[in-house]
Protein backbone atom coordinates (compact mmCIF):
# COMPACT_ATOMS: atom_id res chain seq x y z
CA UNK A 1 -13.54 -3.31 -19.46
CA UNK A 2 -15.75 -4.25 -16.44
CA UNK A 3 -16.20 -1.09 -14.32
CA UNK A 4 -13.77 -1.02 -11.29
CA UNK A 5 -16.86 0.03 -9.12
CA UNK A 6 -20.71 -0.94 -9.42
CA UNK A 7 -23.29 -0.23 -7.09
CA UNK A 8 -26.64 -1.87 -7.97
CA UNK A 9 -30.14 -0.33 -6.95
CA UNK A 10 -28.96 0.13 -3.47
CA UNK A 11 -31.12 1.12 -0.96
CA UNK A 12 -30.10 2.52 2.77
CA UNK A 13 -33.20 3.45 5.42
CA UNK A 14 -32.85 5.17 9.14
CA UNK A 15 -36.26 4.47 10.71
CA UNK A 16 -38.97 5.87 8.44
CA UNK A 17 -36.31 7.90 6.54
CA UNK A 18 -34.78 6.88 3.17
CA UNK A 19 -31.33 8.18 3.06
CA UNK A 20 -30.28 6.45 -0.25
CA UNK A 21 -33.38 4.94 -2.69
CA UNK A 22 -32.05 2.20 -5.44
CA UNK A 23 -29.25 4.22 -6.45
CA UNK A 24 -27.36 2.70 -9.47
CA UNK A 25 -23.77 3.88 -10.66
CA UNK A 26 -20.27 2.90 -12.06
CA UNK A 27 -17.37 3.96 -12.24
CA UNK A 28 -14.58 3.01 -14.74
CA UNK A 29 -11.10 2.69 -14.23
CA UNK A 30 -8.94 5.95 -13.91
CA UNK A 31 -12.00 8.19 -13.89
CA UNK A 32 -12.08 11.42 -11.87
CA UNK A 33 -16.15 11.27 -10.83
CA UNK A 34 -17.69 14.36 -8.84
CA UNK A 35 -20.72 12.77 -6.75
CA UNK A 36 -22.45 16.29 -5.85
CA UNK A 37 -26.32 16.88 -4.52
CA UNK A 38 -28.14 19.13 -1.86
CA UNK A 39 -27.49 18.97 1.42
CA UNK A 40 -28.75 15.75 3.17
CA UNK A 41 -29.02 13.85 -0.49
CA UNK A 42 -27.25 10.70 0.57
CA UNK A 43 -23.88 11.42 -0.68
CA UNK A 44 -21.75 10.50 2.55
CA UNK A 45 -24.50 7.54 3.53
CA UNK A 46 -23.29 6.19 -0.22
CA UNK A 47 -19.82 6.27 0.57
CA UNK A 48 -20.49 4.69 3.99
CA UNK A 49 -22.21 1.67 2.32
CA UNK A 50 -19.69 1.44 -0.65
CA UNK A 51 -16.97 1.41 2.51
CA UNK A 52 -18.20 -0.89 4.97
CA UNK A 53 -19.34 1.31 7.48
CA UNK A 54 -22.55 0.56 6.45
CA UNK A 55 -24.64 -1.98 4.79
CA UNK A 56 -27.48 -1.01 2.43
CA UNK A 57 -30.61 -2.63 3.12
CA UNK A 58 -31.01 -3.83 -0.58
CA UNK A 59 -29.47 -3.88 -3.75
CA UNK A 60 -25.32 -4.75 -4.35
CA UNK A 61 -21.86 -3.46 -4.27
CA UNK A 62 -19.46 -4.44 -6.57
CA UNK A 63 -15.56 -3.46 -6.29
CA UNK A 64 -13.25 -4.83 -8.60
CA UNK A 65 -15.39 -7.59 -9.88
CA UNK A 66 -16.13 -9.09 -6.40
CA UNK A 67 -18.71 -8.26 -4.13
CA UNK A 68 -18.66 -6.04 -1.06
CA UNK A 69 -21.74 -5.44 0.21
CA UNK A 70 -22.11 -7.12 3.32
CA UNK A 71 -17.57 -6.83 3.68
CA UNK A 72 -16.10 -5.09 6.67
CA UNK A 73 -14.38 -1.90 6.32
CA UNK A 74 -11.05 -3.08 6.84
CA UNK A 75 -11.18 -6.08 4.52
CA UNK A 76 -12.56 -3.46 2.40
CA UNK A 77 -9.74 -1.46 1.98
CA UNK A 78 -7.84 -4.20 2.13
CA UNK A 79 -8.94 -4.80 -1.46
CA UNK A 80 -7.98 -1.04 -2.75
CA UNK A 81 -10.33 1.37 -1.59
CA UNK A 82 -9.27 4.11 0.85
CA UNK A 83 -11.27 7.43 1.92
CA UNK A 84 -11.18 10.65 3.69
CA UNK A 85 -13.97 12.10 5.81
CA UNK A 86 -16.26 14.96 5.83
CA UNK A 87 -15.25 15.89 9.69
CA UNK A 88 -11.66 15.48 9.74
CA UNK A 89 -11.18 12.15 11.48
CA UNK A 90 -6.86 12.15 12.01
CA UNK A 91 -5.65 11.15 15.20
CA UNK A 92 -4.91 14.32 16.80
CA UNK A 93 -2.31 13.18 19.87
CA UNK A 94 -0.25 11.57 17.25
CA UNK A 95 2.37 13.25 15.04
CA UNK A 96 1.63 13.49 10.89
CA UNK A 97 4.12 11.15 10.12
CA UNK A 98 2.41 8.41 12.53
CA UNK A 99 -1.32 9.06 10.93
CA UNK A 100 0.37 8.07 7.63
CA UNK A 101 2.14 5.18 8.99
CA UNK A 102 -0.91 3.53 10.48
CA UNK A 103 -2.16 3.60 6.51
CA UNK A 104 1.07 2.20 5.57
CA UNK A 105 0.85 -0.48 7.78
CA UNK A 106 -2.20 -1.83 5.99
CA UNK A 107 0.19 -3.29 3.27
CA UNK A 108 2.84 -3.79 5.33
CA UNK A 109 4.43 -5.53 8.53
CA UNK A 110 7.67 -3.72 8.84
CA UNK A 111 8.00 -0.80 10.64
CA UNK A 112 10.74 0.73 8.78
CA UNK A 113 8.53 0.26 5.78
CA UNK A 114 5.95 1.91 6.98
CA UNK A 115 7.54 5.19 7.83
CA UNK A 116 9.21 5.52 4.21
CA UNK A 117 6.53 4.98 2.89
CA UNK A 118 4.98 7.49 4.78
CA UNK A 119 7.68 9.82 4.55
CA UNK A 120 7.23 9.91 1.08
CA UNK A 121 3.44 10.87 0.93
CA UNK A 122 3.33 13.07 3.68
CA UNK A 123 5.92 14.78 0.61
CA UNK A 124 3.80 14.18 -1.61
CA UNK A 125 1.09 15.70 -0.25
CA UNK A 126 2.97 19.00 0.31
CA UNK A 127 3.61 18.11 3.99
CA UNK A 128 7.21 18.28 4.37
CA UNK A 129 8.54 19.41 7.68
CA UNK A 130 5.58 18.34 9.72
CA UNK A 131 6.55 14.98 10.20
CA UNK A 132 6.70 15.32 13.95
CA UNK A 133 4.21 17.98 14.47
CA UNK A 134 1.01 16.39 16.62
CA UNK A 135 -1.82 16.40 14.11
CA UNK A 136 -4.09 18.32 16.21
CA UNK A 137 -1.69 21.21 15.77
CA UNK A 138 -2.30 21.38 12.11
CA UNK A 139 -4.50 23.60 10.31
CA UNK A 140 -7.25 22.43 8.17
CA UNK A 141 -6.06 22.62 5.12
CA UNK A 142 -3.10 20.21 6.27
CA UNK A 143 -5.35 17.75 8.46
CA UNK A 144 -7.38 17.39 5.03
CA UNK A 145 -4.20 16.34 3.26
CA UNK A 146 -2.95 14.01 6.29
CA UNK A 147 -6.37 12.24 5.56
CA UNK A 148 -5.45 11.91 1.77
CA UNK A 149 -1.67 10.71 2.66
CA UNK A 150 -3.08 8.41 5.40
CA UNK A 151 -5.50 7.22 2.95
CA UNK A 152 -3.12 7.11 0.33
CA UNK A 153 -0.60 5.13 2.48
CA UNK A 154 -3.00 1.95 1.70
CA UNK A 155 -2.52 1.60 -2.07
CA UNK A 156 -6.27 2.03 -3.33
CA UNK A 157 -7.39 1.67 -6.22
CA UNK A 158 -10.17 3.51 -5.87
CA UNK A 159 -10.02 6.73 -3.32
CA UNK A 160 -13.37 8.58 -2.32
CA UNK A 161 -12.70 12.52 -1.25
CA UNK A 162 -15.21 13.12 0.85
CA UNK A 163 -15.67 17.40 0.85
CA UNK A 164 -12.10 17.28 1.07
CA UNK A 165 -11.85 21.33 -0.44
CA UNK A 166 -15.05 22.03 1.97
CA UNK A 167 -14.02 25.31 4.73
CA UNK A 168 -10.72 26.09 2.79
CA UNK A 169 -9.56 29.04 1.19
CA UNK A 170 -9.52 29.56 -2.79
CA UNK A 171 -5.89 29.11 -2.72
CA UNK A 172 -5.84 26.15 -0.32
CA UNK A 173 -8.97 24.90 -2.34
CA UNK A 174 -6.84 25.70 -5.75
CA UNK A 175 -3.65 23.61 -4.16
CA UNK A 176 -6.45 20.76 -3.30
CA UNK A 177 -7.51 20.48 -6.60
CA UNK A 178 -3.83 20.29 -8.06
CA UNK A 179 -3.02 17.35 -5.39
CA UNK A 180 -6.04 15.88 -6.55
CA UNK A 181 -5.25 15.64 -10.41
CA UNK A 182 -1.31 14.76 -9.12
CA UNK A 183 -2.79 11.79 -7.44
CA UNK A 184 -4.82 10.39 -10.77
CA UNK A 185 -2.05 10.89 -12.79
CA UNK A 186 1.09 9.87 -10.79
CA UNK A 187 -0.62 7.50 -8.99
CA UNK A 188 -2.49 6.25 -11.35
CA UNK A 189 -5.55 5.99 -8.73
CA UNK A 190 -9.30 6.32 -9.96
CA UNK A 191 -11.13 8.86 -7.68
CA UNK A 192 -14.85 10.06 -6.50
CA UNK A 193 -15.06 13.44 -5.35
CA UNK A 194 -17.69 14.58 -2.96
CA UNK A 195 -17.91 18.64 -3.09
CA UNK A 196 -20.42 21.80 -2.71
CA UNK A 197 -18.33 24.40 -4.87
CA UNK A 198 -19.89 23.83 -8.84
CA UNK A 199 -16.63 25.75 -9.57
CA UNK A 200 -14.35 23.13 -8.29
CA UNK A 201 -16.01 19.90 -9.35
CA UNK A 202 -17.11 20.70 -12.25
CA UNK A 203 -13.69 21.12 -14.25
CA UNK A 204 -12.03 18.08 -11.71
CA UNK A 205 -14.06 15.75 -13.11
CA UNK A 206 -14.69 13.63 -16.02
CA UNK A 207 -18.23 12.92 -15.04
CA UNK A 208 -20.44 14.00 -12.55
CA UNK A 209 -23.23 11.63 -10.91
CA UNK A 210 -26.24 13.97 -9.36
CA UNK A 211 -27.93 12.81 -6.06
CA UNK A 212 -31.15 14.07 -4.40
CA UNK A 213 -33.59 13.58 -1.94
CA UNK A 214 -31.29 10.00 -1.63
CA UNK A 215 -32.47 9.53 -5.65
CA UNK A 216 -29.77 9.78 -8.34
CA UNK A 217 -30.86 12.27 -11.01
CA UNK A 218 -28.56 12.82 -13.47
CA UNK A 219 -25.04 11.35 -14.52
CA UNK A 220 -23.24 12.50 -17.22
CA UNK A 221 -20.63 15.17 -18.37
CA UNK A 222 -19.90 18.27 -16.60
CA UNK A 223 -21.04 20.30 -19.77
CA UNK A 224 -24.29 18.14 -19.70
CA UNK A 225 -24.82 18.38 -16.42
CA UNK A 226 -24.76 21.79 -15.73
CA UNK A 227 -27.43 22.27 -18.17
CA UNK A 228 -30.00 20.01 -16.70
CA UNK A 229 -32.76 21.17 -15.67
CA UNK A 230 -33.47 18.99 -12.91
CA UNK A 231 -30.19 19.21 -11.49
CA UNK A 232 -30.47 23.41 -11.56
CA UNK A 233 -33.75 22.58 -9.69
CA UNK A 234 -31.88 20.53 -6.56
CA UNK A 235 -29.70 23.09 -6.54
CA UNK A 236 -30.89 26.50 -7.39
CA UNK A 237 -34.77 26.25 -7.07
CA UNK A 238 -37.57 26.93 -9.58
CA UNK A 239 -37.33 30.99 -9.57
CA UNK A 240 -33.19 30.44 -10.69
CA UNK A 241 -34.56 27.66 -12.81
CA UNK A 242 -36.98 29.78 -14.66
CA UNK A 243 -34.57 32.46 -15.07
């Protein structure tokens, strides 16, 4: 089976700075991948390029057997793949059940459509009850699940999380993990996690890609992954290395 995504030696530069440097990756069909590095290793600029939002400067993007790489975002997601951000981007003067719908109305033309659809998600996602609260009223925890319902709302294929446990508690960061592994396996939807905390990614995923320095340095299992050296290096430094 031809991977769903495929990004090919992909490069991305800001002035003199190289924020991603011929990263190569793929990921299969109803994987859960953690994408995890140091600070600054390229992670968001990645999901940026695979996105739209950017373009790399070389190499390719491949989604579903077609190329991207040069596609606008919307045509983008058009095609099945839907993220969240690492600042909370929901539209803050609307209510929660309008975020959703404007998701919704990616796949359809009918109002009434649109807000069962988005009726249903905003359930989904543990978000019952708010559906006329203004967004900006939320707290985080529930503006990072408005993002996953919104995103949600346009059928991907493939959704990239994008530090979407980052500032919560560890109960709220618990409950984002379940939603998480409810969307793979109810939803059937193959997903890329961005995230800091080892001790959430790690057991998430079924494979974890390292990035850093905008290099990727190790992909693999979590088991295997935690054990390499280079990766303890980017994260821990040569004294916790040594030890």
């Amino acid at each position: 089976m031809a991977p769903l995504l495929q990004v090919e030696a992909s490069s991305k530069r800001f002035g003199g700075l190289l924020a991603n440097r011929d990263v190569s990756l793929a990921i299969e069909p109803g994987e859960i991948v953690g994408l995890i590095g140091p600070n600054g290793a390229g992670k968001t600029t990645l999901f940026n390029c695979i996105t739209g939002y950017m373009h790399p400067d070389e190499g390719r993007i491949v989604f579903d057997a077609g190329d991207i790489t040069h596609t606008r975002p919307e045509r983008i997601c058009r095609l099945g793949v839907a993220r969240t951000w690492q600042v909370v981007r929901a539209f803050g003067r609307m209510t929660a059940l309008e975020n959703v719908v404007c998701g919704a109305l990616q796949r359809t033309n009918r109002i009434a459509e649109a807000r069962a659809r988005a009726r249903e998600l905003l359930d989904f996602t543990d978000l019952r009850g708010r559906d006329d609260a203004p967004a900006a009223t939320l707290t985080l925890a529930d503006k990072k699940r408005l993002e996953i319902a919104r995103a949600l709302a346009t059928q991907p294929k493939l959704l990239l999380l994008d530090e979407a446990m980052s500032g919560l508690t560890p109960m709220e960061a618990a409950a984002a993990v379940q939603l998480v592994r409810r969307i793979h396996a109810e939803l059937n939807v193959t997903i890329c996690v961005v995230e800091h905390v080892m001790e959430v990614v790690m057991p998430l995923s079924h494979r974890v890609i390292v990035l850093d320095y905008g290099v990727k340095i190790a992909d693999g299992t979590p088991e295997a992954i935690v054990r390499d050296e280079q990766v303890i290096r980017a994260y821990l430094g040569e004294r916790r290395a040594a030890r």
